[in-house]
Protein backbone atom coordinates (compact mmCIF):
# COMPACT_ATOMS: atom_id res chain seq x y z
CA UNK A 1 -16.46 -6.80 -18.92
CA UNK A 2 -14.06 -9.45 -19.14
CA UNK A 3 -10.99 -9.36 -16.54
CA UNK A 4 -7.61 -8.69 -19.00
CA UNK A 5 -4.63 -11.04 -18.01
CA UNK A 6 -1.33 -9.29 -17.16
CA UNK A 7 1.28 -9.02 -20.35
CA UNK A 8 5.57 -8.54 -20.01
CA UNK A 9 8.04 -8.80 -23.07
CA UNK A 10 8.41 -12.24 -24.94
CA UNK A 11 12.49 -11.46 -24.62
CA UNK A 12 14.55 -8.57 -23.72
CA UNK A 13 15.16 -5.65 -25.74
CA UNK A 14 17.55 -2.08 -25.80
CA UNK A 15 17.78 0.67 -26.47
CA UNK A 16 20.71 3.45 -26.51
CA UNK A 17 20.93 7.38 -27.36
CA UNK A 18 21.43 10.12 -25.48
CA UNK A 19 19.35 11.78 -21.80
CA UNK A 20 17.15 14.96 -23.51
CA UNK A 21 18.23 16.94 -20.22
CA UNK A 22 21.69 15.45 -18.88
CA UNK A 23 23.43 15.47 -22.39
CA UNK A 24 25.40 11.86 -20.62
CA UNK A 25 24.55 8.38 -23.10
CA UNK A 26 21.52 6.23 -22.01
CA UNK A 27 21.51 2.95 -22.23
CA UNK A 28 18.25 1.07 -21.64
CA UNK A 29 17.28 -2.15 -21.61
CA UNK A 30 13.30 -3.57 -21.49
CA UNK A 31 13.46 -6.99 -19.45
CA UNK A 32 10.88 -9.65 -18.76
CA UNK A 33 9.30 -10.31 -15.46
CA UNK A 34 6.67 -12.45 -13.52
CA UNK A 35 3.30 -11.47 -13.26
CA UNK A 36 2.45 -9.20 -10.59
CA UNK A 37 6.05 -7.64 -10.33
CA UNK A 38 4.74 -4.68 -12.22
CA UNK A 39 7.15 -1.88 -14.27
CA UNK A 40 10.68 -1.17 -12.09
CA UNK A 41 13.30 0.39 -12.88
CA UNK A 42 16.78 -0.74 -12.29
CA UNK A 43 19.69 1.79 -11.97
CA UNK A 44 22.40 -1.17 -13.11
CA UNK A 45 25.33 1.76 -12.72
CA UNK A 46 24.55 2.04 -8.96
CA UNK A 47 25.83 -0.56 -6.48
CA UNK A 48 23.52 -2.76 -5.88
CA UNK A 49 21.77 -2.14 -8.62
CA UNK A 50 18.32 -0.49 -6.60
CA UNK A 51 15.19 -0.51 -8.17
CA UNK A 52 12.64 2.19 -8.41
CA UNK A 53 9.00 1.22 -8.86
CA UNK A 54 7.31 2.91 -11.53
CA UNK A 55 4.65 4.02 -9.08
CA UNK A 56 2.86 8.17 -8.45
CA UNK A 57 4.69 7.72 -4.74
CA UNK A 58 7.71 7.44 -6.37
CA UNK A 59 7.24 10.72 -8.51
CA UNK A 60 10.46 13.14 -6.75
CA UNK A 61 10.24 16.02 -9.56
CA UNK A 62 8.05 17.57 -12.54
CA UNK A 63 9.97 20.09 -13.66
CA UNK A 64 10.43 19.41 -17.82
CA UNK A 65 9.48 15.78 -17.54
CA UNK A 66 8.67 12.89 -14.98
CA UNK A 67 11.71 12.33 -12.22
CA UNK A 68 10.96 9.35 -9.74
CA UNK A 69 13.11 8.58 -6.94
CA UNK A 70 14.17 5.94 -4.12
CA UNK A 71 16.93 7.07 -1.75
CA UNK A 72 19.77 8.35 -3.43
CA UNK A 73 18.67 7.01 -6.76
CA UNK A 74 16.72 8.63 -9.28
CA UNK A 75 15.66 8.21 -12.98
CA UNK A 76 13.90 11.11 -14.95
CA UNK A 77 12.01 11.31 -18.32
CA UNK A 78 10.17 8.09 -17.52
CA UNK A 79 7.71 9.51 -19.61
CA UNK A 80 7.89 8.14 -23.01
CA UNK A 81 8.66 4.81 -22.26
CA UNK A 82 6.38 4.35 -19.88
CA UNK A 83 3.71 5.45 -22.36
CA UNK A 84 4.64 2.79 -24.91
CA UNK A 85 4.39 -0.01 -22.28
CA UNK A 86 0.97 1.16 -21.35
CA UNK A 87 -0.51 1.78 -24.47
CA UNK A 88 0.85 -1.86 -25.36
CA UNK A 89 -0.35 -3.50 -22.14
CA UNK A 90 3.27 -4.21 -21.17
CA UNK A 91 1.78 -4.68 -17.35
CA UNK A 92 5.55 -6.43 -16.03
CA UNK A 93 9.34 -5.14 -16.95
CA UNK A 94 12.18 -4.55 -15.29
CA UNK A 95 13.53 -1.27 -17.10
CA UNK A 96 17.44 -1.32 -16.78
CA UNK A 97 19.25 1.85 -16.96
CA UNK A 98 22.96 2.60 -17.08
CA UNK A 99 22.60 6.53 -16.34
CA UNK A 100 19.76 8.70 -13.82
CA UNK A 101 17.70 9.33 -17.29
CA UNK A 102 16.18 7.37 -19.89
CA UNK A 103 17.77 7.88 -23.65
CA UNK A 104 14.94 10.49 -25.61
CA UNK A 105 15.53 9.08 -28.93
CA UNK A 106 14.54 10.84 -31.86
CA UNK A 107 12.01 12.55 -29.01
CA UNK A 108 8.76 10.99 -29.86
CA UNK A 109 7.51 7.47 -28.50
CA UNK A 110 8.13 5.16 -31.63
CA UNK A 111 11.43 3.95 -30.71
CA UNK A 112 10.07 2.31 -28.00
CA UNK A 113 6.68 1.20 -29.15
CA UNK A 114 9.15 -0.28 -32.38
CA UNK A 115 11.36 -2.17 -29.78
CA UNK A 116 8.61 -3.04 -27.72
CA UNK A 117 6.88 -5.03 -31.09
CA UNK A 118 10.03 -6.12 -32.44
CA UNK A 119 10.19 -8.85 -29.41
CA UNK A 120 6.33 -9.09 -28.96
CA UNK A 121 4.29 -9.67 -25.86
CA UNK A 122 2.85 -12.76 -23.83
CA UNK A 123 0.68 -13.09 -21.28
CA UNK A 124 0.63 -14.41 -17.76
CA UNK A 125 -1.63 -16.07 -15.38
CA UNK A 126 -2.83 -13.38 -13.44
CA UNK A 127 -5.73 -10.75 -13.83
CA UNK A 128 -4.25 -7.38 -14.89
CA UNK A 129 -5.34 -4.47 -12.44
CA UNK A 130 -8.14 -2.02 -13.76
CA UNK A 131 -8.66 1.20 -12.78
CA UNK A 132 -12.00 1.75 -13.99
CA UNK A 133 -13.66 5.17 -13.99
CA UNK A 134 -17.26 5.13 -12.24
CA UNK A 135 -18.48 8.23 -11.70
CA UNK A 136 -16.99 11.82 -12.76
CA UNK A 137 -13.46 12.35 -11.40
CA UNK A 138 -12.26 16.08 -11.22
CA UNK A 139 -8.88 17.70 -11.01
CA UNK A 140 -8.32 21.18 -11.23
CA UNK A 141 -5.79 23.88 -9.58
CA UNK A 142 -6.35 27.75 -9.54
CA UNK A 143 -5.04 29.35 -13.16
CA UNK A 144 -3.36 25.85 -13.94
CA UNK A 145 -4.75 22.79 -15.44
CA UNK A 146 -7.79 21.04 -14.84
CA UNK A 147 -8.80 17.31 -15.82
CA UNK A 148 -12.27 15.39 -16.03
CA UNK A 149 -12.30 11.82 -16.25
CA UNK A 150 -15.93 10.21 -16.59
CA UNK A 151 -16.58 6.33 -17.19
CA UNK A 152 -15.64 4.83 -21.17
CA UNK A 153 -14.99 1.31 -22.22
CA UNK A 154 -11.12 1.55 -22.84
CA UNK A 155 -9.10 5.08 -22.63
CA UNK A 156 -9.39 7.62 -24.46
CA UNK A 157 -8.19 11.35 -23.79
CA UNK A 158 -9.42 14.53 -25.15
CA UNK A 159 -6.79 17.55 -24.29
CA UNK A 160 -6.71 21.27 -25.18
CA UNK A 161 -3.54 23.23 -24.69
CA UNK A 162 -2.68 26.90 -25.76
CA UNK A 163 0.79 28.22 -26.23
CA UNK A 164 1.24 32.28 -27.49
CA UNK A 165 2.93 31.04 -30.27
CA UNK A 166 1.92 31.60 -33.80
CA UNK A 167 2.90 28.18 -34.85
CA UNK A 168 1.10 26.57 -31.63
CA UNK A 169 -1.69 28.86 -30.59
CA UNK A 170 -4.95 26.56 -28.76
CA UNK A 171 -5.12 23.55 -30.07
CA UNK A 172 -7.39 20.47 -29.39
CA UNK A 173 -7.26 16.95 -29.99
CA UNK A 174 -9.03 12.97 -28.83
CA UNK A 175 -7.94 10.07 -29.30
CA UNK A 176 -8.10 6.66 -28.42
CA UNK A 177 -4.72 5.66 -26.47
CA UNK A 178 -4.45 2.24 -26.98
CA UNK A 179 -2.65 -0.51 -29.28
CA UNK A 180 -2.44 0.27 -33.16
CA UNK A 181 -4.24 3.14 -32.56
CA UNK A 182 -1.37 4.99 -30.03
CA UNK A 183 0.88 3.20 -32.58
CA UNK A 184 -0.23 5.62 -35.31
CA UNK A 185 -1.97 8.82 -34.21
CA UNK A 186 0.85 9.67 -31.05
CA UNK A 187 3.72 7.00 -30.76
CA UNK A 188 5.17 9.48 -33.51
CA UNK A 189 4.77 13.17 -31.51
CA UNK A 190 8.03 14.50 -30.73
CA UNK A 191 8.32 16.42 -27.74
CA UNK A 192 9.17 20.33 -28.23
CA UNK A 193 10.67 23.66 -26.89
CA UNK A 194 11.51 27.23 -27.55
CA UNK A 195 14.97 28.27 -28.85
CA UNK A 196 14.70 31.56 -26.87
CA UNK A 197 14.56 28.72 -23.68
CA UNK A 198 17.45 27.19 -24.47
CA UNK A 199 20.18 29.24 -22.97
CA UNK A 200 18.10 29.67 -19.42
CA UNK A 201 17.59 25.76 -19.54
CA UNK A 202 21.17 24.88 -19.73
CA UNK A 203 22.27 27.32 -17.16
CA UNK A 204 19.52 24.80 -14.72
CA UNK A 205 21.32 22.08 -16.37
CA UNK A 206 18.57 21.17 -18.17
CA UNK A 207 17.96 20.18 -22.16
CA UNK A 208 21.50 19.34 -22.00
CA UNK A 209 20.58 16.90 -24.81
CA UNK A 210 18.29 18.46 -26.64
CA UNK A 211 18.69 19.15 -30.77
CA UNK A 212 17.14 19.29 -33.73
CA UNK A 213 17.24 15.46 -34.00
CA UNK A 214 15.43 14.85 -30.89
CA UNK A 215 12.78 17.55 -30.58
CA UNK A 216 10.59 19.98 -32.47
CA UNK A 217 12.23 23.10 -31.86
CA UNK A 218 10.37 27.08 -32.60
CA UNK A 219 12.24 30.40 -32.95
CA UNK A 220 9.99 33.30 -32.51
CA UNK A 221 8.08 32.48 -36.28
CA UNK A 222 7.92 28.64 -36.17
CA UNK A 223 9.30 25.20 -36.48
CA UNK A 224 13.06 25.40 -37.38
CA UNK A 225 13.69 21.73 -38.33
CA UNK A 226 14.52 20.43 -41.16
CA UNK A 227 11.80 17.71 -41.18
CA UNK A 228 9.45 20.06 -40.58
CA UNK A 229 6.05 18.76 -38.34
CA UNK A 230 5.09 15.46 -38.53
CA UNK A 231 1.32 16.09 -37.70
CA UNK A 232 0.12 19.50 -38.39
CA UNK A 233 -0.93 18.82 -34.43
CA UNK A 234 2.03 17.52 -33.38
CA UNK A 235 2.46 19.74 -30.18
CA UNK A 236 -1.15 18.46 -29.04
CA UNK A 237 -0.51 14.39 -29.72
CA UNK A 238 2.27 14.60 -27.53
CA UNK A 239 1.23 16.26 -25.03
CA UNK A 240 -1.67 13.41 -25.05
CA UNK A 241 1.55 11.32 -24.97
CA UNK A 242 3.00 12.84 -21.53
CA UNK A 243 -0.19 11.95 -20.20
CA UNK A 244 -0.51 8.27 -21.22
CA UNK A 245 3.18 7.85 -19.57
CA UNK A 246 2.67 9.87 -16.70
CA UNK A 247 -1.07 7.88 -15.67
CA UNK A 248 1.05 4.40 -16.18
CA UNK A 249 2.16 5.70 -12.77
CA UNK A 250 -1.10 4.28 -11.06
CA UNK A 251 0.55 1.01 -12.03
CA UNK A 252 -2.95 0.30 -13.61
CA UNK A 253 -5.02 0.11 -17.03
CA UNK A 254 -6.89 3.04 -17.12
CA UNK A 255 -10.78 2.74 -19.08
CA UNK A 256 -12.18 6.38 -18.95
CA UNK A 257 -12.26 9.80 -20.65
CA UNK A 258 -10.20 12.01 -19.61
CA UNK A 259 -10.79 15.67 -20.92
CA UNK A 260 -7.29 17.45 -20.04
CA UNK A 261 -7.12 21.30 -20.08
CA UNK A 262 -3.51 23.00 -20.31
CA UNK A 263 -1.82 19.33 -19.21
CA UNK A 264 1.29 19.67 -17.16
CA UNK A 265 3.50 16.79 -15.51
CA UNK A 266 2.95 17.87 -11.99
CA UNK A 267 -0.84 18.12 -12.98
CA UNK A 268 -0.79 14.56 -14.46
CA UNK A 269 0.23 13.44 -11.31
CA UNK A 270 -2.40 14.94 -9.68
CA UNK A 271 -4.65 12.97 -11.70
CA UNK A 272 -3.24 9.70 -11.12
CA UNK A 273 -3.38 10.12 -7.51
CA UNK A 274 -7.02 10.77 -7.83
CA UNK A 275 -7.49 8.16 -9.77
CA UNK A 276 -5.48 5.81 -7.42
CA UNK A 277 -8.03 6.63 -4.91
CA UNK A 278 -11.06 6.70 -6.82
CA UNK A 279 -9.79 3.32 -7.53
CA UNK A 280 -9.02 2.29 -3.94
CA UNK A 281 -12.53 3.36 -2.86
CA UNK A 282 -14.73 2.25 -5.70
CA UNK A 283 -16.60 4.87 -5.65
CA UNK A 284 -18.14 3.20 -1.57
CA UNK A 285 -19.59 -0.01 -3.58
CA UNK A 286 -18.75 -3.49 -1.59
CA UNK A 287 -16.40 -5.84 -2.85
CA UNK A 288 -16.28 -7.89 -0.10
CA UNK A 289 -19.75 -7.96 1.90
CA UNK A 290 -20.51 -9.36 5.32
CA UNK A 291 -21.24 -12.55 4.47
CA UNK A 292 -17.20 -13.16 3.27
CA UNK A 293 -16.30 -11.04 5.89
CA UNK A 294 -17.19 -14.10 8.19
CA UNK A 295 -15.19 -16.50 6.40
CA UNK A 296 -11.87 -14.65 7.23
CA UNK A 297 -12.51 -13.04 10.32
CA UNK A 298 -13.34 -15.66 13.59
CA UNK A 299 -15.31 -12.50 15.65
CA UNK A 300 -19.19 -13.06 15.49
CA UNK A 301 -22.05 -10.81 17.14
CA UNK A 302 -21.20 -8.53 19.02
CA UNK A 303 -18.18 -8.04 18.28
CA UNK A 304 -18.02 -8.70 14.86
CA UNK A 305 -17.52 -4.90 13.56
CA UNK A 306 -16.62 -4.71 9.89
CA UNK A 307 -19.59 -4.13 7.48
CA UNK A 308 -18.27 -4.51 4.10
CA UNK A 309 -14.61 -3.82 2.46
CA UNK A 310 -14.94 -1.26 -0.07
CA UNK A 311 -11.37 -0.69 -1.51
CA UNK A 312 -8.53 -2.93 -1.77
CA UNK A 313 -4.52 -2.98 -3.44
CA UNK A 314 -2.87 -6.15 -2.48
CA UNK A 315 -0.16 -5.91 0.10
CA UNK A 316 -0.45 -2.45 0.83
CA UNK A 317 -3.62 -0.68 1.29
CA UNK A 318 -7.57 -2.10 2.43
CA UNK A 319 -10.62 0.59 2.79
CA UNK A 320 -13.15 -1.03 5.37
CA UNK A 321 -16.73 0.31 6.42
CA UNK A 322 -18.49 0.35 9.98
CA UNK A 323 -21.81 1.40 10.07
CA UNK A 324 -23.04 2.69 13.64
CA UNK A 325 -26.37 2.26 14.77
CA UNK A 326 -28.50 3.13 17.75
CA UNK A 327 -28.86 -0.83 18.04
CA UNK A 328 -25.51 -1.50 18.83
CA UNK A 329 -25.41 -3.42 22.24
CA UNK A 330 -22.64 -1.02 23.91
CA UNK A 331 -25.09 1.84 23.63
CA UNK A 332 -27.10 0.46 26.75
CA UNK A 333 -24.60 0.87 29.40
CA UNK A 334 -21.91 3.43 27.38
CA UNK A 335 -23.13 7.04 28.00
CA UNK A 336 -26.97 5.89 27.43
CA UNK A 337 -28.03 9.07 27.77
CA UNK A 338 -25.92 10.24 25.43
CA UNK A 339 -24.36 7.51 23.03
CA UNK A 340 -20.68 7.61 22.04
CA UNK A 341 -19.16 4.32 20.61
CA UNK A 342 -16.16 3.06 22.77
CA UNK A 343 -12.54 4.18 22.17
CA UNK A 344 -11.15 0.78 21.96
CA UNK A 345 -13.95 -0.77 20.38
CA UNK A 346 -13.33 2.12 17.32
CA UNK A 347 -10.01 1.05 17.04
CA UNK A 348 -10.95 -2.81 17.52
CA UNK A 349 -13.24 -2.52 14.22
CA UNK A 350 -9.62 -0.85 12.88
CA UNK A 351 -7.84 -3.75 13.22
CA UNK A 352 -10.69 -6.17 12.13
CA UNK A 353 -10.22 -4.55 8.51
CA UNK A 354 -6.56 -4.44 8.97
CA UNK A 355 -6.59 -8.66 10.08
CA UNK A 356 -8.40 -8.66 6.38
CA UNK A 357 -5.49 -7.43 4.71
CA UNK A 358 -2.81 -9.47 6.35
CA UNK A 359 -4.96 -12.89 5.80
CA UNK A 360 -3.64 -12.08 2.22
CA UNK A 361 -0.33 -12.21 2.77
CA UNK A 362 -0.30 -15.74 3.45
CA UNK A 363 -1.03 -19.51 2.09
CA UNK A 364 -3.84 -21.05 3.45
CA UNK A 365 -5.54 -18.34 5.19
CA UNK A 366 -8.91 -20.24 6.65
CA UNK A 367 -6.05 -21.67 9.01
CA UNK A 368 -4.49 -18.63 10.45
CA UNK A 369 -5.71 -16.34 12.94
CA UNK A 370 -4.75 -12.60 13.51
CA UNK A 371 -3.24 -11.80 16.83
CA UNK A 372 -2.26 -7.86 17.52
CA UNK A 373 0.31 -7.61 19.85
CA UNK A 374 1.01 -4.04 20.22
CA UNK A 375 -1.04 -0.16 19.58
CA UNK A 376 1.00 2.90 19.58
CA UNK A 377 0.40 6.36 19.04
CA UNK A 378 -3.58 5.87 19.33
CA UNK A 379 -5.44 8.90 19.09
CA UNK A 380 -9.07 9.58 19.07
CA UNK A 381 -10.14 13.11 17.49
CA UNK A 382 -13.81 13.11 17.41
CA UNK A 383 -16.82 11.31 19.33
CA UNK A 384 -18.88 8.55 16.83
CA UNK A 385 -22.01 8.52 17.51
CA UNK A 386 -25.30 6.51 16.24
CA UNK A 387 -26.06 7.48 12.28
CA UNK A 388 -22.04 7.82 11.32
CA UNK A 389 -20.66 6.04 9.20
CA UNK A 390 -16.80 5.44 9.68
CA UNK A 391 -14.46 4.71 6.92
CA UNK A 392 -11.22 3.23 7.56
CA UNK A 393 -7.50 2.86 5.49
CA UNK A 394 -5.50 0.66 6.70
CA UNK A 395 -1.45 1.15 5.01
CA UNK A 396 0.21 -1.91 5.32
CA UNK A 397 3.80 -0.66 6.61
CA UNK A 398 6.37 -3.81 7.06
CA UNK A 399 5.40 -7.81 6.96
CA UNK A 400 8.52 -9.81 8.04
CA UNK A 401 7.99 -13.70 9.10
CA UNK A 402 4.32 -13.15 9.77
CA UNK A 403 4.84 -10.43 11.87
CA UNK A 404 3.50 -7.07 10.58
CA UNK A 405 3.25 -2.95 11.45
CA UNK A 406 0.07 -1.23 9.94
CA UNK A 407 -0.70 2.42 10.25
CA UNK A 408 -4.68 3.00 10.57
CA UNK A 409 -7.10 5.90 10.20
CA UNK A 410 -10.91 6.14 10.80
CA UNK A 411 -12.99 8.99 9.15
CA UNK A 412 -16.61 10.14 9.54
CA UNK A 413 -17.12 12.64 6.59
CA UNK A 414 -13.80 12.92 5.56
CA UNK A 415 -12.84 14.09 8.99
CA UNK A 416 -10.29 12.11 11.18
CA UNK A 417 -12.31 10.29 14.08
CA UNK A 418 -9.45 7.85 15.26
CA UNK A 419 -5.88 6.65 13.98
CA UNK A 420 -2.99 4.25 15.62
CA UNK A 421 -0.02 2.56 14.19
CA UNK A 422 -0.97 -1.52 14.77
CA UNK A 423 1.48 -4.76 15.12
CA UNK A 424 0.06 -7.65 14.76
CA UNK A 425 1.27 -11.55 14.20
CA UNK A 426 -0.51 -14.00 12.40
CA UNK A 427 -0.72 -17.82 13.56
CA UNK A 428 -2.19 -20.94 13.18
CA UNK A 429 -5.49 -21.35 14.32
């Protein structure tokens, strides 16, 4: 399937109403930005103005909606929003935000899927990121939700919830997520609540903002707007909705089915961790082999000790793969009798795959060279041994002027054989 190229905003856009929870005014305000920048946030009220990524690490609360966090600022009900831009393939914005929450509109996604068309898209020169479901991905916690993703061409999401209310009860929907098709079966779901919440909300400081004009709200027999239900399924397209927003968090296009059971925030985020690192590890399939291996990395036999790279994100995270064998050369004079592969050469093949992701932090890397320059807190937790198979994750920590801090781990079936924190400088050759 044909690599998508990365999309922002043709021109800037805003929007203002009121935060669903704080009660304060929102204003908000959907900027362009370069490819690869991805979706940010940008608390303009704060002194210097300090972004938030809209990433899953950045996720700081779940309670009533999607809170994420850096330092001391915070912005919460990404939610909406964030489900317009990815059902649009908005991949690059900076969101800027006068307030710590996002304005909820009339409380359905359709303002901002309307905004987001009114100034259109365009795309840039650079491949959008996939996340691209391969093999069944499962989810579940103990009498809470539970989520199965298996592989589909785009995304499309299949969710059952079930309230004990009359005008709720279980209901079940699936949908495709994307484009004109988000645009008309969810972008208009409104979110809802229970009057006989409201006064034990507000006392949390919570649903501060909420009314009739910005949710569905039910008294103990049913829907007590006005307006009435805009989908005799309402309740179940949004929650779809929440879902859509909260998985933009992977920072990725998403192409699977995802069958969603009794949805929850802090259970979407669950998900989109998963999927991060189903993702990240591609389900153990090479994406760089040996054979490129050698074109970035000077070491040849013996101690060449990377096998193949099986899980990549650019300047921050590279999954690499030793194999051991009985044929390795140190076998015949370490421990013959009883073969254990060398401490330093474990955490050698360590910093082979973490020399792989550095070479990608700079221009020209066929002339640069890795040097590591210092090891700290090296520990080694289990022997390796001929037939394992050890997986390492490399977390790329701080790069400043070519000089860089890494924190490794090595696994053998999922159980920690090895980790140290690396620093490492890279030169000219």
């Amino acid at each position: 399937m044909t690599q998508p190229l990365q999309q922002t905003l043709a021109s800037s856009v805003t929007l203002e109403g009121v935060g669903t929870h704080s009660g304060a005014p929102a204003r908000l305000t959907l900027v362009p930005a370069d490819a690869d920048h991805g979706r940010r946030f940008v608390r303009t009220d704060l002194d210097g103005a300090p972004e938030i990524a809209a990433r899953v690490d950045q996720v700081v609360a779940t309670d009533h909606g999607t809170t994420l966090g850096q330092g001391d600022a915070t912005v919460a009900t990404v939610e909406h929003v964030l489900a317009a831009l990815q059902a649009l393939d908005v991949d690059n914005v900076r969101i800027e935000l006068d307030g710590p929450e996002t304005p909820i509109m009339d409380g359905s996604f359709r303002p901002f899927v309307d905004a987001i068309r009114s100034v259109g898209t365009v795309e840039q020169d650079a491949e959008a990121r996939v996340i691209e479901v391969l093999g069944p991905v499962q989810v579940a916690e103990k009498n809470g939700p539970s989520y199965v993703a298996t592989p589909a061409d785009g995304l499309r999401i299949s969710a059952t919830i079930d309230f004990a209310h009359p005008a709720i009860g279980r209901l079940f929907g699936s949908y495709v997520t994307h484009g004109e098709d988000f645009e008309r079966e969810i972008a208009p779901a409104r979110t809802f609540g229970f009057k006989a919440d409201a006064e034990s909300l507000r006392e949390r400081g919570l649903a501060l903002g909420s009314s009739l004009e910005n949710a569905v709200i039910l008294d103990d027999h049913g829907v007590i707007n006005d307006e009435g239900l805009r989908f005799s399924d309402e309740f179940i397209r949004h929650k779809v909705g929440d879902i859509i927003g909260d998985l933009a968090l992977t920072g990725a296009r998403i192409r699977g089915h995802i069958v969603a059971e009794r949805p929850s925030h802090a259970g979407n985020m669950s998900l989109a961790r998963t999927l991060v690192d189903h993702a990240l590890y591609n389900g153990g399939q090479p994406i760089v082999d040996t054979a490129r291996i050698m074109q970035y990395l000077p070491h040849r036999y013996p101690m060449l000790l990377v096998d193949r790279i099986t899980g990549y994100e650019k300047g921050k995270r590279i999954i690499g793969i030793k194999n051991v064998t009985i044929n390795e050369p140190f076998f015949q004079g370490h421990y013959p009798g009883h073969p254990i592969m060398p401490g330093v050469l474990i955490i050698e093949a360590m910093a082979q795959v973490g020399g792989l992701l550095l070479m990608d932090q700079v221009d020209d890397p066929d002339s640069k060279v890795v040097y590591f320059m210092s090891l700290d807190n090296v520990k080694w937790r289990r022997p390796v041994t001929p037939g394992d198979q050890i997986v390492f994750e490399l977390e790329l920590v701080q790069f400043r002027r070519h000089v860089c801090r890494m924190k490794g781990v090595g696994r053998v079936d999922g159980n920690v054989a090895a980790e140290a924190e690396l620093m490492a400088r890279i030169m000219d050759r």
